[in-house]
C-alpha atoms as a PDB file:
ATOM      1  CA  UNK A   1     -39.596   0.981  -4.842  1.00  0.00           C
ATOM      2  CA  UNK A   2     -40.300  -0.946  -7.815  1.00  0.00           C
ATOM      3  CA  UNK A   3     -36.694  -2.189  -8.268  1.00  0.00           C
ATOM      4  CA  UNK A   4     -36.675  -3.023  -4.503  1.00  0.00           C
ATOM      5  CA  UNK A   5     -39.785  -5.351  -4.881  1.00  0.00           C
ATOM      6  CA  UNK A   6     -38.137  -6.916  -8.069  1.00  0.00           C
ATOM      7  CA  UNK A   7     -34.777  -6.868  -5.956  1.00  0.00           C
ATOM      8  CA  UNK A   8     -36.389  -9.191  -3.273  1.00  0.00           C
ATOM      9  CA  UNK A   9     -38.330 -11.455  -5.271  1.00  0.00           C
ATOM     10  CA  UNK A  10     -34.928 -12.175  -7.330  1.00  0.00           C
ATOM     11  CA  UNK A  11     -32.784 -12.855  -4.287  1.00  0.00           C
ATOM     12  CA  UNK A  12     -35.532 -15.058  -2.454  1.00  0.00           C
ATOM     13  CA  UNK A  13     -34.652 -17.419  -5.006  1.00  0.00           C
ATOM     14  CA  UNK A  14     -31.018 -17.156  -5.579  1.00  0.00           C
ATOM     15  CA  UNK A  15     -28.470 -20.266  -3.882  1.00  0.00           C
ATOM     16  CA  UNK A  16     -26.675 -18.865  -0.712  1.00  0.00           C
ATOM     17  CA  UNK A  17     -23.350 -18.752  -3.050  1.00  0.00           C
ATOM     18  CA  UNK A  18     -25.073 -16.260  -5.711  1.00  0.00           C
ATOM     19  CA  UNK A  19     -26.306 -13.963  -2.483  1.00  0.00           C
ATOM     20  CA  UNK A  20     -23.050 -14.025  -0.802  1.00  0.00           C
ATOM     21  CA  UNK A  21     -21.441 -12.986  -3.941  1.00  0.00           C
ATOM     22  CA  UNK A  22     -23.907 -10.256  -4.460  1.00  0.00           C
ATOM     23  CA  UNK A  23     -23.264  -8.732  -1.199  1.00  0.00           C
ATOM     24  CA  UNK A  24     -19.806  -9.297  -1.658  1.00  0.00           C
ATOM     25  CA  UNK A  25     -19.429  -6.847  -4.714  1.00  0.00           C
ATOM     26  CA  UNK A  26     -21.757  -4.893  -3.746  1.00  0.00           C
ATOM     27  CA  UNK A  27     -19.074  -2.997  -1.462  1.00  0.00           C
ATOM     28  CA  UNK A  28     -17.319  -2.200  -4.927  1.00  0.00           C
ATOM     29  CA  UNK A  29     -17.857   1.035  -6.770  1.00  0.00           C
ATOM     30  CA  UNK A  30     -20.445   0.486  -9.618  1.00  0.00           C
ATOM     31  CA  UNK A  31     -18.188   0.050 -12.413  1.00  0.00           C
ATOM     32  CA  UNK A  32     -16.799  -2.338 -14.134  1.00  0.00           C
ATOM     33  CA  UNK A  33     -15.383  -5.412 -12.151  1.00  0.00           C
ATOM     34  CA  UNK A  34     -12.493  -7.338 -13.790  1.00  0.00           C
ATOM     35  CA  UNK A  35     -14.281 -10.921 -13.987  1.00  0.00           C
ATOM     36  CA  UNK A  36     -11.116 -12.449 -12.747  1.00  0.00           C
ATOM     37  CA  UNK A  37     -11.295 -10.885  -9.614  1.00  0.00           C
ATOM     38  CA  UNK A  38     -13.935 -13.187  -8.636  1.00  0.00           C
ATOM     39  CA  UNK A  39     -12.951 -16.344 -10.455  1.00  0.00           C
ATOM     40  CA  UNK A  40      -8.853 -15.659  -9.856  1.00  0.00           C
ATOM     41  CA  UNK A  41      -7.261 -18.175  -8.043  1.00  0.00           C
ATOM     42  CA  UNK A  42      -5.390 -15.402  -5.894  1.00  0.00           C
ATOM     43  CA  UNK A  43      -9.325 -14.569  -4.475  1.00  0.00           C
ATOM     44  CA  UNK A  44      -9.955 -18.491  -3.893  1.00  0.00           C
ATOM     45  CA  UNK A  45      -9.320 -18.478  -0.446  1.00  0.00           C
ATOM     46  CA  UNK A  46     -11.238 -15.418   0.725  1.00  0.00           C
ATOM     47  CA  UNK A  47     -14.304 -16.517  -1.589  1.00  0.00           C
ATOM     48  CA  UNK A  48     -14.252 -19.800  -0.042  1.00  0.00           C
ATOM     49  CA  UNK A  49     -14.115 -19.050   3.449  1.00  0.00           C
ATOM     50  CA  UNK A  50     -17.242 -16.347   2.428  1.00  0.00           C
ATOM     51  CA  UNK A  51     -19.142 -19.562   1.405  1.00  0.00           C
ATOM     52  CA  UNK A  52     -18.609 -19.234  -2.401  1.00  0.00           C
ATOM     53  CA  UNK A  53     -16.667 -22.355  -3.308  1.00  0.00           C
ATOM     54  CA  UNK A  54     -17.622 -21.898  -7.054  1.00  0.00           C
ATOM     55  CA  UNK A  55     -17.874 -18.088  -7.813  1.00  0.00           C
ATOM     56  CA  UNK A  56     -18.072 -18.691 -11.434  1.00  0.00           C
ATOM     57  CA  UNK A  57     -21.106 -20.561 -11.259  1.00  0.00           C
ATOM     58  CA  UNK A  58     -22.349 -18.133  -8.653  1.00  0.00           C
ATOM     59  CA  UNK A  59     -21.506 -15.350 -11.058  1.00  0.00           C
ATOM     60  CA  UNK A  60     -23.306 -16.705 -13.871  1.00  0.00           C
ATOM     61  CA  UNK A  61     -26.352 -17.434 -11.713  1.00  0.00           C
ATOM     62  CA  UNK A  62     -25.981 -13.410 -10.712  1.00  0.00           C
ATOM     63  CA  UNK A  63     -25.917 -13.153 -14.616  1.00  0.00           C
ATOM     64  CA  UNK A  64     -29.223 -15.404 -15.103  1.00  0.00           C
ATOM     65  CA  UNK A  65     -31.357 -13.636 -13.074  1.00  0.00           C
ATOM     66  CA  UNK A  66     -29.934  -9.710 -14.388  1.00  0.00           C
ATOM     67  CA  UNK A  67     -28.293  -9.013 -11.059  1.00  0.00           C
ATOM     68  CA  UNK A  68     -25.308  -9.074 -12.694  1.00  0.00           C
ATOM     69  CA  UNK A  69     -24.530  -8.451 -16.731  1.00  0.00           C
ATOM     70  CA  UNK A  70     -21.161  -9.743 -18.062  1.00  0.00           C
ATOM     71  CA  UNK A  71     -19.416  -8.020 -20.565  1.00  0.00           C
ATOM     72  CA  UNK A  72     -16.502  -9.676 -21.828  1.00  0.00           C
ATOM     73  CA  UNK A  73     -13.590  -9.492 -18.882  1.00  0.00           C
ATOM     74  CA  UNK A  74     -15.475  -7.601 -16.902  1.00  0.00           C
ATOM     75  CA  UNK A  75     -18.507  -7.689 -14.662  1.00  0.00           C
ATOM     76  CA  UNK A  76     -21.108  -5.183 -14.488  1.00  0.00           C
ATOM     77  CA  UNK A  77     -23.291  -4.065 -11.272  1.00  0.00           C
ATOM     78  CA  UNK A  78     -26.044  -1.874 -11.453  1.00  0.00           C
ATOM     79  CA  UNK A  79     -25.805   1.319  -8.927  1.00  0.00           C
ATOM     80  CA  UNK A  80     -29.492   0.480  -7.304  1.00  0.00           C
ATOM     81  CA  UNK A  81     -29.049  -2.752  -7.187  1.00  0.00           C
ATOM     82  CA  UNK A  82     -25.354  -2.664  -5.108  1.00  0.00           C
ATOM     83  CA  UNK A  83     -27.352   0.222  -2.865  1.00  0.00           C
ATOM     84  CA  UNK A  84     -29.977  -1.901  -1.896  1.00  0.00           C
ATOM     85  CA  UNK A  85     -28.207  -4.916  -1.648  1.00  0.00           C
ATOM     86  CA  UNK A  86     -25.839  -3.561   0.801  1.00  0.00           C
ATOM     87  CA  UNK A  87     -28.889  -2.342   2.871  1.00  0.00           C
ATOM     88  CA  UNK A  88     -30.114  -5.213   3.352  1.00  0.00           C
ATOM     89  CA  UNK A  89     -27.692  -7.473   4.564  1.00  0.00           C
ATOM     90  CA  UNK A  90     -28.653  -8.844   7.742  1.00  0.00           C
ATOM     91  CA  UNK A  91     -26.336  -6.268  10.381  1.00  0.00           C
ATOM     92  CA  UNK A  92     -24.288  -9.438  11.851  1.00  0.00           C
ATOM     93  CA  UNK A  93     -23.597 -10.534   8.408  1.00  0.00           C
ATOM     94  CA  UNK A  94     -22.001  -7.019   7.065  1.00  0.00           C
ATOM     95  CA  UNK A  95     -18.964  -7.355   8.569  1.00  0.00           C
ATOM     96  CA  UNK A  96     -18.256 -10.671   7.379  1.00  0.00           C
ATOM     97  CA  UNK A  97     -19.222  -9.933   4.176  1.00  0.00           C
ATOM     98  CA  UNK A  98     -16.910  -6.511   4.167  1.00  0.00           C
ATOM     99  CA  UNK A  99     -14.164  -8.264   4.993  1.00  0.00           C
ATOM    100  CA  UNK A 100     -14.352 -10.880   2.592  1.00  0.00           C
ATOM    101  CA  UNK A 101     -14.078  -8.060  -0.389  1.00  0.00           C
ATOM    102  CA  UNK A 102     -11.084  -6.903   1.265  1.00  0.00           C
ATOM    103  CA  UNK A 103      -9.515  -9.992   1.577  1.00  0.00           C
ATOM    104  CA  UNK A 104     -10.106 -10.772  -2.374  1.00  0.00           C
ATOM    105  CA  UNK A 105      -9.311  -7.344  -3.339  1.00  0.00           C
ATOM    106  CA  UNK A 106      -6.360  -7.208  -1.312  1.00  0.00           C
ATOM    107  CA  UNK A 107      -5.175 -11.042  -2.601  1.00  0.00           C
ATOM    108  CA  UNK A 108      -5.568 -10.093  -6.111  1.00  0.00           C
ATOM    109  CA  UNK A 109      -3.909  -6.815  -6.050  1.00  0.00           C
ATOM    110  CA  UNK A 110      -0.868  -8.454  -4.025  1.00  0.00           C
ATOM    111  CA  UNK A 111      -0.027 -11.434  -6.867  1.00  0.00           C
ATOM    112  CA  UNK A 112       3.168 -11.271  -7.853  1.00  0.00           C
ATOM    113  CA  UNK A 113       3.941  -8.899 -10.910  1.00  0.00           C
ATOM    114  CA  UNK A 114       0.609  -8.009 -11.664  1.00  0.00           C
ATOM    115  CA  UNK A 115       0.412  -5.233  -9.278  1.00  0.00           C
ATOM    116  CA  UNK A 116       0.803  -2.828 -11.471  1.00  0.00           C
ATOM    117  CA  UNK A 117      -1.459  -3.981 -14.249  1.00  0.00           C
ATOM    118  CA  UNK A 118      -4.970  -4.506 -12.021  1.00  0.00           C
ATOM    119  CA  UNK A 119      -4.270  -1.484  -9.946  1.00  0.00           C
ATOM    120  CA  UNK A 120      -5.932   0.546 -12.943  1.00  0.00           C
ATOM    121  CA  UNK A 121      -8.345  -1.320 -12.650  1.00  0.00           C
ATOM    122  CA  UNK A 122      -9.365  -1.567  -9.202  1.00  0.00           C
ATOM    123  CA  UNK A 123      -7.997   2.393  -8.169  1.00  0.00           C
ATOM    124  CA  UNK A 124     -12.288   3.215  -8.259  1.00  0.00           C
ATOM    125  CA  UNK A 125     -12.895   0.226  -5.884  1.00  0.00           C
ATOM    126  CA  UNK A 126     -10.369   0.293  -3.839  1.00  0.00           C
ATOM    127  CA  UNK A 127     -11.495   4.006  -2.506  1.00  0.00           C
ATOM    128  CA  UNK A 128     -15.323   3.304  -1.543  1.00  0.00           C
ATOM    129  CA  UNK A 129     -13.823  -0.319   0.302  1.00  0.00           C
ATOM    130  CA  UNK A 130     -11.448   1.020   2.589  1.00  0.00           C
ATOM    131  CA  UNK A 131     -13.499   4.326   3.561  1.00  0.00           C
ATOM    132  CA  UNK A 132     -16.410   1.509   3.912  1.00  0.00           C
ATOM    133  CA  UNK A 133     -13.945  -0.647   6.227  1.00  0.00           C
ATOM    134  CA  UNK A 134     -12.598   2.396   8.127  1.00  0.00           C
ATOM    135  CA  UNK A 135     -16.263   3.259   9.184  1.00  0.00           C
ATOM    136  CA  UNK A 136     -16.259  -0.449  10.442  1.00  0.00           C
ATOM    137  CA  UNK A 137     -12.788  -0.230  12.865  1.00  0.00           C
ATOM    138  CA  UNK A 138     -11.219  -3.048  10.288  1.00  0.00           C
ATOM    139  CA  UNK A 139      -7.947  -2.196  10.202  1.00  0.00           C
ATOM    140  CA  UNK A 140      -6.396  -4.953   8.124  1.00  0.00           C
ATOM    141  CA  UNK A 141      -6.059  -4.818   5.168  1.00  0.00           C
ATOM    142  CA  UNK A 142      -7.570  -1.608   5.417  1.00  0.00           C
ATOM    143  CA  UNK A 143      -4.188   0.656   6.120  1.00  0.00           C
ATOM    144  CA  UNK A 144      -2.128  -1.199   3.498  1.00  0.00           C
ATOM    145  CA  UNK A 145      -4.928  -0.774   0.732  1.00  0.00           C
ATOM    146  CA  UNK A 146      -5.013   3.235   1.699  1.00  0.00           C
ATOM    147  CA  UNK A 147      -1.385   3.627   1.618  1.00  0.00           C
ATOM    148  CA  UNK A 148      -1.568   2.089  -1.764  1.00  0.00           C
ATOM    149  CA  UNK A 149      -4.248   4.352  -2.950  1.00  0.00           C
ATOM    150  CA  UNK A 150      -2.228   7.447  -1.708  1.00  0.00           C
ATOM    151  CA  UNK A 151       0.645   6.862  -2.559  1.00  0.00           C
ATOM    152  CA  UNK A 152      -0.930   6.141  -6.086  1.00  0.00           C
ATOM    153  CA  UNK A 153      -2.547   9.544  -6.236  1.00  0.00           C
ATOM    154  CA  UNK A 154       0.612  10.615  -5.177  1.00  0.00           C
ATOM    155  CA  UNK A 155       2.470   9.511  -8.130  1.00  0.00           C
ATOM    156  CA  UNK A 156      -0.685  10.387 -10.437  1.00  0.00           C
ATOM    157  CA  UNK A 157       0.320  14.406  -9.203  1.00  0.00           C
ATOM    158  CA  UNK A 158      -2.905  14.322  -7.152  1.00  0.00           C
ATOM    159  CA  UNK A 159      -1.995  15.928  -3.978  1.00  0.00           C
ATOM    160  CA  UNK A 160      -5.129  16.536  -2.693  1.00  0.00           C
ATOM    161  CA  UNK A 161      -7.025  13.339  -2.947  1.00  0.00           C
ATOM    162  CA  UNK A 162      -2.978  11.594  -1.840  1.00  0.00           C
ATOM    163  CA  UNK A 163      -2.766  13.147   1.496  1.00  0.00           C
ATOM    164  CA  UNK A 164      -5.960  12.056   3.111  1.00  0.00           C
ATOM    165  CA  UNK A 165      -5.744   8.214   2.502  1.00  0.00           C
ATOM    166  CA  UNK A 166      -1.586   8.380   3.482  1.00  0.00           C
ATOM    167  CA  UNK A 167      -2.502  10.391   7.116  1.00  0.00           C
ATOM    168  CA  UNK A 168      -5.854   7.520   7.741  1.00  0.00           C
ATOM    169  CA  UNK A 169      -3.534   4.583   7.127  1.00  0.00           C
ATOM    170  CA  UNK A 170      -0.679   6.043   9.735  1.00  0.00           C
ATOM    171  CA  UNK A 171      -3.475   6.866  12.252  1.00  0.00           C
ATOM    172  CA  UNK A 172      -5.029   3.166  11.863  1.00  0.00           C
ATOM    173  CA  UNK A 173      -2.107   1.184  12.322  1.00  0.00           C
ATOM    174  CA  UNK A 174      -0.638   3.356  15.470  1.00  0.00           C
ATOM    175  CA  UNK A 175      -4.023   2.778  16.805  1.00  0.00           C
ATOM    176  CA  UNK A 176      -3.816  -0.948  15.901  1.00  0.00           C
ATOM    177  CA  UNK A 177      -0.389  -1.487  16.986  1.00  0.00           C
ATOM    178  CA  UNK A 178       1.150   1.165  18.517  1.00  0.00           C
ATOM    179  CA  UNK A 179       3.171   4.656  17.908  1.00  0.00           C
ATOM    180  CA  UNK A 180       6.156   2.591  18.287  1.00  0.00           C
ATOM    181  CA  UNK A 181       6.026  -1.125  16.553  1.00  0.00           C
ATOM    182  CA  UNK A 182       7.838  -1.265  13.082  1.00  0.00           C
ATOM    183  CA  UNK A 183       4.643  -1.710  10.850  1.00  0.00           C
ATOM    184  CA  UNK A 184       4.035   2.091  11.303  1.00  0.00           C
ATOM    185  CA  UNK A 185       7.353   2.335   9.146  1.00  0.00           C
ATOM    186  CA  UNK A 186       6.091   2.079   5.771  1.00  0.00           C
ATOM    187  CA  UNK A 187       3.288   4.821   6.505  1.00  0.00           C
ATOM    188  CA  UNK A 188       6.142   7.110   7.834  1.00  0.00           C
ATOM    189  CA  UNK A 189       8.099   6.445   4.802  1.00  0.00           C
ATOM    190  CA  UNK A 190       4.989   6.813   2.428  1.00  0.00           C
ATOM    191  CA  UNK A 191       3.841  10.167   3.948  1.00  0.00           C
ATOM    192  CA  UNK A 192       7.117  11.637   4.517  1.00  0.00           C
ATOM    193  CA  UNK A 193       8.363  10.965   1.295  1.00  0.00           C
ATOM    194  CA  UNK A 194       4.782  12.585  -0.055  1.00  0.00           C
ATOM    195  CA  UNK A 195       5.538  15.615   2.407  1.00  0.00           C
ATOM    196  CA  UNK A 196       8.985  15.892   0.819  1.00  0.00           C
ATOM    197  CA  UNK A 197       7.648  15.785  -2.740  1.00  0.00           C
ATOM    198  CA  UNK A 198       5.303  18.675  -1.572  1.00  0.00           C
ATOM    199  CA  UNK A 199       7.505  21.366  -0.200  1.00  0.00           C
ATOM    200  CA  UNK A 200       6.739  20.201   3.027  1.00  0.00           C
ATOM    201  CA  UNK A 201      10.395  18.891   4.241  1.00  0.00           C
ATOM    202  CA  UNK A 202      10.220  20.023   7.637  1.00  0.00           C
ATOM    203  CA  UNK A 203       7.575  18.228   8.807  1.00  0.00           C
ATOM    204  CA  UNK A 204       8.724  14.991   6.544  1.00  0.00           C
ATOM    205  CA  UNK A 205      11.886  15.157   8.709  1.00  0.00           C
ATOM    206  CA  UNK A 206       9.963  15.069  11.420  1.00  0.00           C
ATOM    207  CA  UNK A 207       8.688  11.682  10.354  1.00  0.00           C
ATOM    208  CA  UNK A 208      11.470  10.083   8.782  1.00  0.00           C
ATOM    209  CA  UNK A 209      13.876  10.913  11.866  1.00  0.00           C
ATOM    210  CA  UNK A 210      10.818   8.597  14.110  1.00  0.00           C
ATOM    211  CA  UNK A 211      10.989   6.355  11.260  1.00  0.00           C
ATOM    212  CA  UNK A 212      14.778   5.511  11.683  1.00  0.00           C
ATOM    213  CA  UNK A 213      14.267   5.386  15.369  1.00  0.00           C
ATOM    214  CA  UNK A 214      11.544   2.867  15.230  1.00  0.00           C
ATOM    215  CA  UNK A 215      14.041   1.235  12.280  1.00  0.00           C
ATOM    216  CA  UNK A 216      17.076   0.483  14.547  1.00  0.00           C
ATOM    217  CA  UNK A 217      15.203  -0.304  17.766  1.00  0.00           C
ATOM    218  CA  UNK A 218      13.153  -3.258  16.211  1.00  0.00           C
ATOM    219  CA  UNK A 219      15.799  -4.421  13.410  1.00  0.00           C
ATOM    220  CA  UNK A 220      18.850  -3.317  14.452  1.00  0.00           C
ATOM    221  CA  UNK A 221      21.285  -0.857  13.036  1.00  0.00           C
ATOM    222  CA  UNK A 222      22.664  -3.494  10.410  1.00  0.00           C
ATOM    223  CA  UNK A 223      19.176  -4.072   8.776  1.00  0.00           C
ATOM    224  CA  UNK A 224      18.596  -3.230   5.440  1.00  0.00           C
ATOM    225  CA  UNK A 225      15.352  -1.404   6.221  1.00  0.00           C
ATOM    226  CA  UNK A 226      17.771   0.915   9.091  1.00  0.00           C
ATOM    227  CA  UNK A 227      19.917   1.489   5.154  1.00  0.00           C
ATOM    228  CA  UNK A 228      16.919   2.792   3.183  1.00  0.00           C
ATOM    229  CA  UNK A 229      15.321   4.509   6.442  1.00  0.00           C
ATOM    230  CA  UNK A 230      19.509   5.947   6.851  1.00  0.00           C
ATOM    231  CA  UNK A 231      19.143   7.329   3.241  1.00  0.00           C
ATOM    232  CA  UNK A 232      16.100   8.489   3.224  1.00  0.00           C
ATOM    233  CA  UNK A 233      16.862  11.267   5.803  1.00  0.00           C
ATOM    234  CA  UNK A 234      20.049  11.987   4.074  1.00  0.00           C
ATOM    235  CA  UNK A 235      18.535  12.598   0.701  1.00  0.00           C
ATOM    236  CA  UNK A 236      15.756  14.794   2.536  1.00  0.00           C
ATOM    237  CA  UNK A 237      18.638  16.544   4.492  1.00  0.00           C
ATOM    238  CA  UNK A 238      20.593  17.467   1.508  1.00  0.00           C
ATOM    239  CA  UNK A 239      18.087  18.784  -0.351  1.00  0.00           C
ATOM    240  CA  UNK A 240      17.291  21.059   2.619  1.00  0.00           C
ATOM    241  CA  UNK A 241      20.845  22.544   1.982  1.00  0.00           C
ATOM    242  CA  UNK A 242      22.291  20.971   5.371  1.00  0.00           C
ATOM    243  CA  UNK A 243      25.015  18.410   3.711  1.00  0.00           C
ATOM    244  CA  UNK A 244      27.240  18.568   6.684  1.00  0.00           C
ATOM    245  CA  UNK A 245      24.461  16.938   8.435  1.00  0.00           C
ATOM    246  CA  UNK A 246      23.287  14.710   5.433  1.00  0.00           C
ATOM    247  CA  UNK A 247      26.703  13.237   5.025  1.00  0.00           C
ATOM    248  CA  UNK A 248      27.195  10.978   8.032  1.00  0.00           C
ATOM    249  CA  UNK A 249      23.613   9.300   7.167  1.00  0.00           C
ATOM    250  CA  UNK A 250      24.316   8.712   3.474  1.00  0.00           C
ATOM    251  CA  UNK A 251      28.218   7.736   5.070  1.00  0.00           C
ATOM    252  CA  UNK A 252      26.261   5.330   7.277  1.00  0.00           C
ATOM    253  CA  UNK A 253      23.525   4.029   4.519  1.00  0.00           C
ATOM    254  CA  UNK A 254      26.578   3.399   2.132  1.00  0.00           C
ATOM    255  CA  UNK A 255      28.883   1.225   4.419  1.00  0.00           C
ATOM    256  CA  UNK A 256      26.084  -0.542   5.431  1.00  0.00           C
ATOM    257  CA  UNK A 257      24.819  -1.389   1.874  1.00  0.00           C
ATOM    258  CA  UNK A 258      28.563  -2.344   1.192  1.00  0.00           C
ATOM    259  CA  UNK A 259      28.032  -5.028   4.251  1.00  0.00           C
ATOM    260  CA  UNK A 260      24.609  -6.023   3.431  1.00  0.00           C
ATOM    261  CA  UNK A 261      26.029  -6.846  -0.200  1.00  0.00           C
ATOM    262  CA  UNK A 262      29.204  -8.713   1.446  1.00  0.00           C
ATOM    263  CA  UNK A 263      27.333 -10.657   4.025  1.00  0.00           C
ATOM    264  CA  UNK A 264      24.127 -12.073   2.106  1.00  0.00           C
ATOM    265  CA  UNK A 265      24.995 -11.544  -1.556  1.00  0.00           C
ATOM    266  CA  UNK A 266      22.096  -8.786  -1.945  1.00  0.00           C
ATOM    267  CA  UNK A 267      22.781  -5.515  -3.832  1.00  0.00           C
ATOM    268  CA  UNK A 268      20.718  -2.605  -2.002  1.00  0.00           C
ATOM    269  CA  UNK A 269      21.350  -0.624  -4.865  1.00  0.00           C
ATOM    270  CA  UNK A 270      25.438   0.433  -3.844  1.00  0.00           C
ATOM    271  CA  UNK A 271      25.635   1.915  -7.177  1.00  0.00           C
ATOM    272  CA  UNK A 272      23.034   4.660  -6.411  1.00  0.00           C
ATOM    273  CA  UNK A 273      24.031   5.176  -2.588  1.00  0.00           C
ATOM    274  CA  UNK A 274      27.852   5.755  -3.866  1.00  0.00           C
ATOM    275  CA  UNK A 275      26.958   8.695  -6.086  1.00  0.00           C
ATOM    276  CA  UNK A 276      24.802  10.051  -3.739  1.00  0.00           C
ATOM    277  CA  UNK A 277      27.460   9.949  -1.105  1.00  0.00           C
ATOM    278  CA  UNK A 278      29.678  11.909  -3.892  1.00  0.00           C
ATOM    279  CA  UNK A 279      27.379  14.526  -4.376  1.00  0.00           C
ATOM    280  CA  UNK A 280      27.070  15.627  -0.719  1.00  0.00           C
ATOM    281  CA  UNK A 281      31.058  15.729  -0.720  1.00  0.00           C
ATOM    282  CA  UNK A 282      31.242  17.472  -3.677  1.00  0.00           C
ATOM    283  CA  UNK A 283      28.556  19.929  -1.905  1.00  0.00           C
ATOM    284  CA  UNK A 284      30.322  20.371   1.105  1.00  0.00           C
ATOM    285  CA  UNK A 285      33.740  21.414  -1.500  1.00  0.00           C
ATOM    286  CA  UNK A 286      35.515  18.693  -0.935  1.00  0.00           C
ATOM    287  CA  UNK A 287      38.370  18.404  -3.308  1.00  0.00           C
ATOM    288  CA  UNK A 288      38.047  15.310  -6.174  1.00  0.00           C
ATOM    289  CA  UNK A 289      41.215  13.260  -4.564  1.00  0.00           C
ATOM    290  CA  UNK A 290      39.418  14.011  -0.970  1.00  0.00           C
ATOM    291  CA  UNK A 291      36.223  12.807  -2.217  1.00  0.00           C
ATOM    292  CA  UNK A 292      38.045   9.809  -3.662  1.00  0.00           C
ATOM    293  CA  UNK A 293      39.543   8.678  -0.421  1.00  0.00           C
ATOM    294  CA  UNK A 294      36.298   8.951   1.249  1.00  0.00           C
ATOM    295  CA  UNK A 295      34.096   6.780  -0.953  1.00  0.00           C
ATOM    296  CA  UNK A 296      36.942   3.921  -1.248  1.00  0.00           C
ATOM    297  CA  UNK A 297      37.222   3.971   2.519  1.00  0.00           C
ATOM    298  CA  UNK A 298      33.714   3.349   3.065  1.00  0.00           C
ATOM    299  CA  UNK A 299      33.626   0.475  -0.199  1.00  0.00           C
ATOM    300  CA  UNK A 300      36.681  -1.033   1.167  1.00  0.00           C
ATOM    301  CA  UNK A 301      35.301  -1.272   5.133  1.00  0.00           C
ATOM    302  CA  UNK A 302      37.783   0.559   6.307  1.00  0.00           C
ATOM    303  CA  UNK A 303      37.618   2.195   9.906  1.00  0.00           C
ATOM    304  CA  UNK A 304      35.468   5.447   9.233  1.00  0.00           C
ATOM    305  CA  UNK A 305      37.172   8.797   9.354  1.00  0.00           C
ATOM    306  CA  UNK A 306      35.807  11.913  10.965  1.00  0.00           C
END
């Protein structure tokens, strides 16, 4: 109660570009906030159509006043003080001021080459924003930033806390766009490839077979997406023991890297793709000349063989 009163008498007197700010961050997790989130030119934009056209002065007004303590790189809001704040924004204003912390988060963690680097930082944030979204039917950037998060988890051998975000970020965009339209594709991929990892290959063929269907309706079977979509069910099919039926994909995926390559200069990784395809001949015993002849028909775009 007594760091509510203090809370109110604080913000009564803070400029409309220190309270925005506040409410901004206080979506965030409470711990620490890279500073250059909020004075980054990638989160500009968003900042400035939130009504903070100078975030570092509004951050060191946040600072002034102990709403805020800066430490360095990073910056540093209290748990109380993010609970209440986000309380009390007025309910038509929440919304707005959600979606301009996904917007920054999602601009900074999208600059090129530094995805990597700030995602270590951000993994904590990222969680409580998108769950926080969800509850409020945003979808975008909400399904991107939880595929992200999964697929992170993923890699980080945490199955458990992976699965959940992958499955919310499929549901949200077939709900935003539709079973069928080709931005589903990456969260088929994602989840698939997550259910392969897992043990689970049947139902991961389930979704990357849909995946290549959605693939070649909307880009065509000479699209590089239909290639990695082509070898991704190949890959999954030979390691299910079925090469007979993983060898016309990774056929297909191959000649169609070797034509992707020819036509716009792009390598889609025909190095890889080639000693896959040798694998699943070897697999199905073909002989060393036989396997020869195959792979130099397909890299020499000749008529395919049976």
């Amino acid at each position: 109660r007594s760091l509510a009163v203090t809370w109110n008498t604080t913000v009564d007197h803070l400029t409309p570009p220190a309270r925005a700010l506040l409410e901004l961050l206080s979506f965030l997790a409470p711990e620490p906030i890279p500073r250059d989130l909020v004075t980054g030119a990638e989160s500009a934009k968003p900042l400035a159509d939130a009504g903070i056209a100078e975030p570092e002065e509004a951050l060191v007004e946040l600072a002034d006043v102990s709403l805020a303590k800066l430490s360095g790189d990073a910056v540093a809001l209290h748990r109380l003080v993010m609970e209440i704040t986000r309380g009390r924004i007025p309910a038509k204003e929440q919304r707005i001021r959600l979606s301009a912390a996904l917007a920054a988060v999602d601009e900074y963690l999208l600059a090129p080459g530094m995805r990597n680097m700030r995602w270590d930082s951000m993994e904590l944030h990222v969680a409580p924003l998108v769950e926080r979204a969800d509850a409020a039917k945003i979808a975008t950037p909400t399904s991107r930033l939880m595929r992200k998060l999964g697929w992170e988890r993923h890699v980080e051998y945490r199955r458990l806390d992976a699965e959940p975000f992958l499955r919310r970020a499929l549901i949200i965009d077939e709900a935003e766009f539709g079973p069928a339209d080709p931005k589903v594709v990456p969260d088929l991929g994602c989840l698939a490839l997550f259910l392969m990892a897992n043990d689970r290959r049947r139902e991961a063929e389930t979704l990357m077979r849909r995946a290549l269907e959605i693939g070649e309706k909307n880009h065509g079977v000479d699209h590089p997406k239909t290639a990695t979509a082509l070898n991704n069910l190949a890959h999954l099919l030979w390691s299910m023991n079925r090469p007979t039926e993983a060898e016309p994909l990774m056929r297909r995926a191959l000649a169609l890297a070797v034509d992707i390559q020819r036509r716009i200069g792009r390598d889609p990784d025909v190095g890889s793709l080639t000693e896959n395809y040798r694998r699943i001949l070897d697999d199905m015993g073909r002989s060393e000349a036989e396997i020869e002849a195959a792979v130099r028909q397909v890299l020499d775009g000749s008529p395919e063989s049976g």
